[in-house]
Protein backbone atom coordinates (compact mmCIF):
# COMPACT_ATOMS: atom_id res chain seq x y z
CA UNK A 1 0.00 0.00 0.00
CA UNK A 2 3.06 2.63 1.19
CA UNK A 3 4.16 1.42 -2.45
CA UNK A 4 1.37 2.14 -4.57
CA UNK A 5 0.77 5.53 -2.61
CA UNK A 6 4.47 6.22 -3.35
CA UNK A 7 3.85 5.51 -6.44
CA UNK A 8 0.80 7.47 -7.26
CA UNK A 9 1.99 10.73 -5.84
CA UNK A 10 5.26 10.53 -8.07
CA UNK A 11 3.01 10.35 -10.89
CA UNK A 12 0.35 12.68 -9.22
CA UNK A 13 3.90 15.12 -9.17
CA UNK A 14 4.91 14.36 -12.64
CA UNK A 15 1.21 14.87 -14.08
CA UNK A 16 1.73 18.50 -12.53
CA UNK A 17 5.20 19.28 -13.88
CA UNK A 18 3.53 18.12 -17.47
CA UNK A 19 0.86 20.34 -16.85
CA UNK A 20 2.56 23.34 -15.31
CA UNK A 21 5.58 23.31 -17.74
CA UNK A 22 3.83 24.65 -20.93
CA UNK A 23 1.95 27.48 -19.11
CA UNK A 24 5.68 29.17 -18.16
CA UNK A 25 6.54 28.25 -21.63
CA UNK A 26 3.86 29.83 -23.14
CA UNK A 27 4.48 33.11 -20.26
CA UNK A 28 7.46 33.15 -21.01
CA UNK A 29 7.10 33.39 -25.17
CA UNK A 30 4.53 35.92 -24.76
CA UNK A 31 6.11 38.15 -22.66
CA UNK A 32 9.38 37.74 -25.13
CA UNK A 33 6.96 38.48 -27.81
CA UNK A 34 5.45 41.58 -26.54
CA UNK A 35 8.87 42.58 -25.33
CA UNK A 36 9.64 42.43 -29.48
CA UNK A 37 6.51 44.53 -30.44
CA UNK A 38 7.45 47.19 -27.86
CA UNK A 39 10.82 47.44 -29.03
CA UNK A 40 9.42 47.53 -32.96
CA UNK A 41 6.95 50.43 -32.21
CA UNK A 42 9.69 51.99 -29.97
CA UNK A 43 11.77 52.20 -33.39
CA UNK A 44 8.89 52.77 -35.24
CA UNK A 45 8.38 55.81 -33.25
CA UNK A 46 12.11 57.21 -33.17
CA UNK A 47 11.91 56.97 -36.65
CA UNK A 48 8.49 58.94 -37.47
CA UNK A 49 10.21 61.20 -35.33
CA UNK A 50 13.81 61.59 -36.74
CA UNK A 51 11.55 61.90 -39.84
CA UNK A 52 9.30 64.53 -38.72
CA UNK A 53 12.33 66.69 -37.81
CA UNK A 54 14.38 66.22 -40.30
CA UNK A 55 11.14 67.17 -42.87
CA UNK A 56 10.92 70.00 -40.76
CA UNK A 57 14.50 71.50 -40.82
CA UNK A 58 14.23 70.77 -44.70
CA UNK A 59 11.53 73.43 -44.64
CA UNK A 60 12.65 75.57 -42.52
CA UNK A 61 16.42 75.24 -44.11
CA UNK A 62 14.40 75.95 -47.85
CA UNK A 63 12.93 79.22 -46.33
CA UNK A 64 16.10 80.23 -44.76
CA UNK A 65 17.65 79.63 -48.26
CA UNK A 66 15.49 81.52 -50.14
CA UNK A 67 15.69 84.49 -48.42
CA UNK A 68 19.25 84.39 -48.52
CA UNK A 69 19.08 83.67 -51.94
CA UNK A 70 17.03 86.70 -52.22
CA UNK A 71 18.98 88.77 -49.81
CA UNK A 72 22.29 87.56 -52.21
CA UNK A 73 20.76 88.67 -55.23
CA UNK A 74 19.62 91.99 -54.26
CA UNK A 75 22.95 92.70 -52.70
CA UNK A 76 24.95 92.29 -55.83
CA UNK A 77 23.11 94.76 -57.37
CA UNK A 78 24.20 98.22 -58.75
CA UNK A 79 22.90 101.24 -59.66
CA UNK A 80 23.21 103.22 -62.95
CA UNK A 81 24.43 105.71 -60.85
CA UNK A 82 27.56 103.17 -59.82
CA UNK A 83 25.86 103.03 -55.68
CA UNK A 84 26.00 99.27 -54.47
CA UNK A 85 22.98 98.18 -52.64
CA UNK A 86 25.52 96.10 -50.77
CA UNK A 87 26.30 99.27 -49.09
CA UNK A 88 23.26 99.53 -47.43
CA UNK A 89 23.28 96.15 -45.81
CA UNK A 90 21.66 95.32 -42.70
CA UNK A 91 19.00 98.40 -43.79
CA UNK A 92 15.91 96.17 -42.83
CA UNK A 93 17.04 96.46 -38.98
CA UNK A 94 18.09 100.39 -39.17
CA UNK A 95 16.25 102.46 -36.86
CA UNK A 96 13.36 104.55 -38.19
CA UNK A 97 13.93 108.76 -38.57
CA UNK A 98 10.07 109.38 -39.99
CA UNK A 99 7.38 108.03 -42.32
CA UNK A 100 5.39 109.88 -44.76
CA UNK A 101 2.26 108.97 -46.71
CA UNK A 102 1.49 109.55 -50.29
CA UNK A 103 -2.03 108.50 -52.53
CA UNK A 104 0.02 106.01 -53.93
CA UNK A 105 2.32 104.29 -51.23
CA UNK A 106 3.14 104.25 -47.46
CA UNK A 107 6.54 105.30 -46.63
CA UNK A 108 9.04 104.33 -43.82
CA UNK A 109 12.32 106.13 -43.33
CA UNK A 110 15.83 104.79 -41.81
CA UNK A 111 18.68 105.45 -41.32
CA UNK A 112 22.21 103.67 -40.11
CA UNK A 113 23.79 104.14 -36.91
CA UNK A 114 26.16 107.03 -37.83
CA UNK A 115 23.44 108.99 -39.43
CA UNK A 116 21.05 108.11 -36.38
CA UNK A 117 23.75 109.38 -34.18
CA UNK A 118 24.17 112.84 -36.11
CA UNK A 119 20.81 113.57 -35.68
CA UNK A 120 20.85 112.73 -32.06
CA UNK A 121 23.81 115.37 -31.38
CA UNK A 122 21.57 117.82 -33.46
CA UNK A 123 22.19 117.76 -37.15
CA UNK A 124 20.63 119.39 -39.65
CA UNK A 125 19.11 121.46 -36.74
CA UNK A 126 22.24 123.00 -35.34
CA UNK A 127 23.96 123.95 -39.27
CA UNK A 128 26.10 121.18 -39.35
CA UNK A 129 26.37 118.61 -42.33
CA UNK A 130 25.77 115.04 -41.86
CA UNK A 131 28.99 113.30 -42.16
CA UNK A 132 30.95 111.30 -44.42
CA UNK A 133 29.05 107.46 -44.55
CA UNK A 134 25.21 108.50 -43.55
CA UNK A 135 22.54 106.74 -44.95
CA UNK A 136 19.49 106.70 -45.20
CA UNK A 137 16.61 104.97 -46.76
CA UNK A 138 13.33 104.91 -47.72
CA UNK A 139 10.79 101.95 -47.66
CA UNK A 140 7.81 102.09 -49.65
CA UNK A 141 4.56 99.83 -50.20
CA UNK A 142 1.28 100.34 -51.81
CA UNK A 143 -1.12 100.65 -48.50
CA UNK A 144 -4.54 98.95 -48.33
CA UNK A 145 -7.46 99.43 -45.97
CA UNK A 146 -7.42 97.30 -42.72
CA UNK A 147 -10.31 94.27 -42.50
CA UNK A 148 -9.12 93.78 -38.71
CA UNK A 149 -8.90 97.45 -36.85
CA UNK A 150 -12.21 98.11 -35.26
CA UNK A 151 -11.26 101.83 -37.19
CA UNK A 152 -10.55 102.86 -41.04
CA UNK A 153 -6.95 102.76 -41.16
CA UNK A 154 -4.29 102.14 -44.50
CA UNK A 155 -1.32 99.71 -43.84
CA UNK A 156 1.32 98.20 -45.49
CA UNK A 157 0.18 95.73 -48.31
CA UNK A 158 2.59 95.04 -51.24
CA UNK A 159 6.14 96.34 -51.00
CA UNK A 160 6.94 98.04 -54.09
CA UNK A 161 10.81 99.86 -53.49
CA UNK A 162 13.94 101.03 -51.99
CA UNK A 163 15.23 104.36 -52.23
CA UNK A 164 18.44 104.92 -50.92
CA UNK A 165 20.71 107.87 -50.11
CA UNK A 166 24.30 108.10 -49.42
CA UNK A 167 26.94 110.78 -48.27
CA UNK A 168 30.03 110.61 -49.92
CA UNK A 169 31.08 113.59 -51.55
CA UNK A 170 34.30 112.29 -53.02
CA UNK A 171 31.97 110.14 -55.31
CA UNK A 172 29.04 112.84 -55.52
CA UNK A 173 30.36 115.99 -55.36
CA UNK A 174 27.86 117.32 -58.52
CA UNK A 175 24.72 116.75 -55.69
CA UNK A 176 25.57 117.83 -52.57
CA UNK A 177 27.88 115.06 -51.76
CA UNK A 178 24.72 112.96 -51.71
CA UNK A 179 24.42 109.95 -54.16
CA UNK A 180 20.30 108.76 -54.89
CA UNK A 181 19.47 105.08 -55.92
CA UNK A 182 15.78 103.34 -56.12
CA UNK A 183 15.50 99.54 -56.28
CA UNK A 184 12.22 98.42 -57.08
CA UNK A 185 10.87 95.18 -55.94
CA UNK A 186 8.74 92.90 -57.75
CA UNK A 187 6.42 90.66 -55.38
CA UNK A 188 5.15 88.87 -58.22
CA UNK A 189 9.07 86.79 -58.43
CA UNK A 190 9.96 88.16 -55.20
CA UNK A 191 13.46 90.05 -56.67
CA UNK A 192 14.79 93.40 -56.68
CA UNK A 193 16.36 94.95 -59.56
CA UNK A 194 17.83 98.44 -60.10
CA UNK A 195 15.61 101.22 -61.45
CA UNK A 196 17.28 101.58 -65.09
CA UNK A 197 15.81 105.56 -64.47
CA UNK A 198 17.28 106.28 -61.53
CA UNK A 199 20.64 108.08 -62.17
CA UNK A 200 22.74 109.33 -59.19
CA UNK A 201 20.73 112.63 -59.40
CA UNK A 202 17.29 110.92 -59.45
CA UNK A 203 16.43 112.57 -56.31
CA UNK A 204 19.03 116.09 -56.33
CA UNK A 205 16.49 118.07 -58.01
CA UNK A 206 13.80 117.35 -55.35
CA UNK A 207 16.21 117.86 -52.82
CA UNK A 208 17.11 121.17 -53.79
CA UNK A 209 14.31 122.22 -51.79
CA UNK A 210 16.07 121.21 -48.41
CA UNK A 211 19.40 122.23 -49.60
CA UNK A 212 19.76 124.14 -46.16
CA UNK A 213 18.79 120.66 -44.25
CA UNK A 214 22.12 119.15 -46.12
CA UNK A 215 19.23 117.89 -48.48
CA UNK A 216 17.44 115.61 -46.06
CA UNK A 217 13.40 116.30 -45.64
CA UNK A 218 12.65 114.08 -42.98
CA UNK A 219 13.95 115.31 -38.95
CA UNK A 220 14.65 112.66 -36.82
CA UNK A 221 10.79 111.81 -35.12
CA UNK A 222 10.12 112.53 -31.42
CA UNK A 223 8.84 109.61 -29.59
């Protein structure tokens, strides 16, 4: 009897092992298994990502391109005159002296630091010249009415030119010692190109006027 009962518990034993032994297998392979698919959508996911990122540094690299593309080409321009535009570089970030308003465009006036700086210490005000190196430039665009102020107001739509100024009166000594260039922009293939009309003088007889100002219209703004 002690026989057959040690007997039937080894085999009551080995019944269980048989038993038991898949279900870890089984565990075991599906927790291997899901440890694959986690690791696959892990990579999955790094790699939408790098993806995503690099797609979007490709866009904003293309932008960044063309504008320097544009910036490049309107830099290497020349005026009939013989005034660079590359002299004026850096304009778009010049601090504004005044802005004026026509029927047919809104204007914006700046000026670079050593001009800026004259007419801090008081020039044309106080007789004295601006010296050797000011600039100065004028930004134009054809205005349109506002559809967002709660008021009827014109604002810049479509820029349209350049107009640039320049003391040197080696170079210019027939005007003042001032030189005049316009660069006119077309929107339409977003370049620049010199105004074949504008000679250094394009803007002398105008400036006649102010001859007494060291030909400049516009004062330096309060504000």
């Amino acid at each position: 009897m002690a026989v057959m009962k040690a007997t039937q518990l080894g085999n009551a034993c080995e019944e269980r092992e048989v038993m038991t032994k898949p279900v870890k297998e089984s565990w075991a392979q599906v927790r291997a298994k899901q440890n694959i698919v986690t690791r696959s959508a892990a990579k999955l996911i790094a790699t939408a990502t790098v993806v995503a990122a690099a797609a979007l540094v490709a866009a904003g690299g293309g932008a960044t391109l063309r504008a320097q593309n544009v910036d490049n080409d309107k830099y290497s321009l020349t005026s009939p005159g013989g005034i660079a535009f590359s002299d004026f570089r850096g304009y778009e970030d010049w601090a504004a002296v005044s802005s004026a308003r026509t029927e047919e465009v809104l204007k914006v006036i700046v000026a670079n630091p050593a001009m800026v700086k004259a007419y801090k210490g008081g020039v044309p005000g106080n007789g004295q010249p601006f010296p050797q190196g000011s600039m100065i430039v004028k930004l134009q665009w054809k205005p349109k009415k506002s559809t967002e102020a709660p008021f009827a107001v014109d604002v810049p739509d479509v820029f349209k030119q350049v107009f640039v100024m320049e003391k040197d009166s080696k170079r210019f000594p027939k005007t003042g010692g001032w030189g005049y260039a316009v660069y006119n922009y077309d929107a339409a293939v977003n370049k620049f190109s010199a105004d074949p009309k504008a000679l250094q003088d394009c803007g002398n007889t105008c400036h006649l006027a102010v001859k007494a100002k060291d030909y400049i219209f516009h004062p330096y703004q309060k504000r």
